[in-house]
C-alpha atoms as a PDB file:
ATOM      1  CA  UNK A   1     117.260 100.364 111.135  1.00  0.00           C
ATOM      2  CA  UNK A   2     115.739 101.523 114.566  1.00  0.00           C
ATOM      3  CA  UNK A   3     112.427 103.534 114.570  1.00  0.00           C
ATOM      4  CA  UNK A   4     114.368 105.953 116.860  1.00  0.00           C
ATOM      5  CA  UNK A   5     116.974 106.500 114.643  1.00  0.00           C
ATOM      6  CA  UNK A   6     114.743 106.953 111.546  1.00  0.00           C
ATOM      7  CA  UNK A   7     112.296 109.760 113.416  1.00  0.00           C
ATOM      8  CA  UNK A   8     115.525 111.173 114.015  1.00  0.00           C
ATOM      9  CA  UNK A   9     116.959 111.121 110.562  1.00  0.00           C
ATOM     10  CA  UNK A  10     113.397 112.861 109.827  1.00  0.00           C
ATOM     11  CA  UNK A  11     112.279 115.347 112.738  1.00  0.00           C
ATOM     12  CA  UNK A  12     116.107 116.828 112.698  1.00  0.00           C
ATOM     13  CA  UNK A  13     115.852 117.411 108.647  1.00  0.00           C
ATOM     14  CA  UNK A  14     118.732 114.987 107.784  1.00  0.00           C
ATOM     15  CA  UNK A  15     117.022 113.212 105.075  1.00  0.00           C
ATOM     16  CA  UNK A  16     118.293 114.765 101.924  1.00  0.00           C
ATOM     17  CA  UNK A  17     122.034 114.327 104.207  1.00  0.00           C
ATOM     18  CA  UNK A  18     121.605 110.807 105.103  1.00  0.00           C
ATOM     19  CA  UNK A  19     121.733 108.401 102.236  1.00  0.00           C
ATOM     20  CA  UNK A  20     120.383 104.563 103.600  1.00  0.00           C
ATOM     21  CA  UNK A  21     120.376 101.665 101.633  1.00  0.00           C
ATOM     22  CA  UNK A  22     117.835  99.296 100.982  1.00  0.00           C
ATOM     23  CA  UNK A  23     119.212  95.870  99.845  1.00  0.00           C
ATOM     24  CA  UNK A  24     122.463  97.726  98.777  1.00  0.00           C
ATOM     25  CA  UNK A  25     120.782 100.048  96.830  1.00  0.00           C
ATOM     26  CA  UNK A  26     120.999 103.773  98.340  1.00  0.00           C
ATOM     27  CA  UNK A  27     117.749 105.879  99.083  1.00  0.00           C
ATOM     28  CA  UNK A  28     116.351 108.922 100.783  1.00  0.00           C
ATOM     29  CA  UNK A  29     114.392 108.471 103.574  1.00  0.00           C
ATOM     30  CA  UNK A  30     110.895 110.520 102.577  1.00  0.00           C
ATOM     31  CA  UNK A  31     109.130 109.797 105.930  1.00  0.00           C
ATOM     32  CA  UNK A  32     108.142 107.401 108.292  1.00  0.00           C
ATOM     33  CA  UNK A  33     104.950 105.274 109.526  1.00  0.00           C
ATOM     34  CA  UNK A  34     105.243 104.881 113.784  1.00  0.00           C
ATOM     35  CA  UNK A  35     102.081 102.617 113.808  1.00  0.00           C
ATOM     36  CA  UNK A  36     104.049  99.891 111.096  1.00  0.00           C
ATOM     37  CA  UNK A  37     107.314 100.010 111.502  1.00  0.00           C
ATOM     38  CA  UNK A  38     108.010 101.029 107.620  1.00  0.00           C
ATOM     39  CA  UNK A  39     109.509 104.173 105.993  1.00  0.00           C
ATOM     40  CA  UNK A  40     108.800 105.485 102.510  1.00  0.00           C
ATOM     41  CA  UNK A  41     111.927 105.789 100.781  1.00  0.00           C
ATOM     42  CA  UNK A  42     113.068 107.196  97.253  1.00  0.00           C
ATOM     43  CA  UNK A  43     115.689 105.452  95.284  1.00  0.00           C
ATOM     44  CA  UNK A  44     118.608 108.021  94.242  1.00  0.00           C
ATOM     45  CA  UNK A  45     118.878 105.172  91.121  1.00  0.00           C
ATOM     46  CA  UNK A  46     115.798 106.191  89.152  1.00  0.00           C
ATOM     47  CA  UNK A  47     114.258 108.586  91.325  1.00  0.00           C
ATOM     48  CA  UNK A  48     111.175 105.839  92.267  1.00  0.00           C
ATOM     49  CA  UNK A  49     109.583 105.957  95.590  1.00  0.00           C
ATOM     50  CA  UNK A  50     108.371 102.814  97.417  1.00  0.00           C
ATOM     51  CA  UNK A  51     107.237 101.628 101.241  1.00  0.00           C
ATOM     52  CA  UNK A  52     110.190  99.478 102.643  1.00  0.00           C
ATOM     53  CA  UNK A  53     110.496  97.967 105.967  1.00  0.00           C
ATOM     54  CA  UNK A  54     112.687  99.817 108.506  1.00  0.00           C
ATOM     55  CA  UNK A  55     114.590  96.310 109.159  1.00  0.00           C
ATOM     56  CA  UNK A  56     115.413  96.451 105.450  1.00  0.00           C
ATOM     57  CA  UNK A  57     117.538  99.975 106.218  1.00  0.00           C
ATOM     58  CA  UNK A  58     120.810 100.066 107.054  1.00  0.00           C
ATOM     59  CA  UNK A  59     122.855 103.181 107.004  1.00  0.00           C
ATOM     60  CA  UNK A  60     126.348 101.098 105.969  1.00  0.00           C
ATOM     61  CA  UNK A  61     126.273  99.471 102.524  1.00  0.00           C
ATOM     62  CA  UNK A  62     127.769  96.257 103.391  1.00  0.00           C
ATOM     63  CA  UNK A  63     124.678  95.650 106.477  1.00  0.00           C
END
């Protein structure tokens, strides 16, 4: 995933619309780190939240 597109996802309030996936596994996006280049997500699995990088993120499943 871009940095654009996740600032997007987060300054226009889509996170709880837009569901990402990490590795297959779908998340929330909680927010996101300009300086790093990560995002803390939250997995809608088990409810964890964790710091993955934004090239991990793909908004299709199959990416």
């Amino acid at each position: 995933m871009q940095l654009r597109r996740a600032v997007e996802i987060c300054n226009n309030n889509e996170k709880d619309n837009v569901t990402l996936y990490y590795y297959n596994k779908p998340v929330t996006l909680v927010s996101v780190d300009n300086n790093i280049g990560t995002a803390h997500v939250k997995s809608l699995n088990d409810d964890s939240q964790f710091e993955a990088e934004l090239e991990s993120l793909h908004e299709n499943k199959n990416l």
